[in-house]
C-alpha atoms as a PDB file:
ATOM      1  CA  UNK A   1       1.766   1.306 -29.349  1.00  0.00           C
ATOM      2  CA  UNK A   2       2.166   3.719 -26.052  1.00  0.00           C
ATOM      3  CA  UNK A   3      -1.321   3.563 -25.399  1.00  0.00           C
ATOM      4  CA  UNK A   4      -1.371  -0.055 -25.243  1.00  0.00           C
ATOM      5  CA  UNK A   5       1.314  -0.318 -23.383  1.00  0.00           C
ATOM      6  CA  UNK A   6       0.453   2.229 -20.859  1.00  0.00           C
ATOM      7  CA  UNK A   7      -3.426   0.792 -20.605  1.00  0.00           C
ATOM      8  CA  UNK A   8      -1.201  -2.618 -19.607  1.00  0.00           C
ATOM      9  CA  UNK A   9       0.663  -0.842 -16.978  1.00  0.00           C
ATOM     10  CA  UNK A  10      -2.242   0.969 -15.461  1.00  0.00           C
ATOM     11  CA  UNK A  11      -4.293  -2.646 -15.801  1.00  0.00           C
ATOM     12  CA  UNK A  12      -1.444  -4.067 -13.899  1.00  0.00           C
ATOM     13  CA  UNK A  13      -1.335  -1.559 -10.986  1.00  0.00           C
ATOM     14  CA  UNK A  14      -5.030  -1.508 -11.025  1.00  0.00           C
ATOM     15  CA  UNK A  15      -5.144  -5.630 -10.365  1.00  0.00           C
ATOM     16  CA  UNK A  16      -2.266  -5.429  -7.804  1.00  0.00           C
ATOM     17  CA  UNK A  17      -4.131  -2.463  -5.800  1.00  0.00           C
ATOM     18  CA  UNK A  18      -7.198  -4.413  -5.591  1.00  0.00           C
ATOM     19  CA  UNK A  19      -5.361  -7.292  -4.814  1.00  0.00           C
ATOM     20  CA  UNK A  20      -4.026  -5.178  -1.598  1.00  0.00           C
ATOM     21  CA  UNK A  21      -7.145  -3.872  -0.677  1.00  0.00           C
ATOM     22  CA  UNK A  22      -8.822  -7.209  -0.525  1.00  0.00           C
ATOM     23  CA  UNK A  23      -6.257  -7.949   1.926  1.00  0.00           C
ATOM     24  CA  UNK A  24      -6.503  -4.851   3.890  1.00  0.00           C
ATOM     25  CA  UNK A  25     -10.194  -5.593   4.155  1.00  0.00           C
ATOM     26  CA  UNK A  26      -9.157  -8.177   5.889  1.00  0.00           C
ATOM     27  CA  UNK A  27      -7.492  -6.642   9.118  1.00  0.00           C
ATOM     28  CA  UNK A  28      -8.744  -3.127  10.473  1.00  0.00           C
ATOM     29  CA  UNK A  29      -7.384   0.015   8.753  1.00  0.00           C
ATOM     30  CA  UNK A  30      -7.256   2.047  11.780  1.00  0.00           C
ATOM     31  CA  UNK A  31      -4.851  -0.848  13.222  1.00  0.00           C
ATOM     32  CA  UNK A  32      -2.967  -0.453  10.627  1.00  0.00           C
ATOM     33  CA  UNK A  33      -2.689   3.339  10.538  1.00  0.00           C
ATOM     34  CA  UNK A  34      -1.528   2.903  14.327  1.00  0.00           C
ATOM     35  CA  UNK A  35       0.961   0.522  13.743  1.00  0.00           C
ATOM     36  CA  UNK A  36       2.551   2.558  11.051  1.00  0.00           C
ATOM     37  CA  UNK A  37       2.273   5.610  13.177  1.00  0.00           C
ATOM     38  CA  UNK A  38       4.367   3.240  16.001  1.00  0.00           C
ATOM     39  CA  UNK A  39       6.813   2.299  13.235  1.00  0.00           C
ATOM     40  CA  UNK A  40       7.910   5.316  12.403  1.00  0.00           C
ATOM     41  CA  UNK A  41       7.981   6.653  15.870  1.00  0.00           C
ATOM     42  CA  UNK A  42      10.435   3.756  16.604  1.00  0.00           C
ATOM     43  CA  UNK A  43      12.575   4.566  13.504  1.00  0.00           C
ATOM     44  CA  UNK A  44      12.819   8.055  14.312  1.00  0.00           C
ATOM     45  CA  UNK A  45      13.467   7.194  18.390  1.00  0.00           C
ATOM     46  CA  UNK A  46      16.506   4.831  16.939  1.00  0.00           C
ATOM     47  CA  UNK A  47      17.693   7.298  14.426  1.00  0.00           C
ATOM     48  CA  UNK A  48      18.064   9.959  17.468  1.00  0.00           C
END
């Protein structure tokens, strides 16, 4: 019974995570990475 259940979950996260990835191959990672890196710069600058 677990081990269905838990091959369902992983089956689950594995469709969603491919799901994401096809549409992060859709814009440029390292855009990405830079916009997070500006996000969190801004959070931390409004935090201070």
């Amino acid at each position: 019974y677990h081990l269905g259940y838990l091959g369902m979950w992983l089956f689950g996260i594995s469709e969603m995570i491919s799901k994401v990835i096809d549409r992060l191959g859709e814009w440029d990672l390292h855009d990405i990475r830079f916009n997070m890196k500006r996000e969190t710069e801004k959070t931390f600058n409004f935090r201070e």
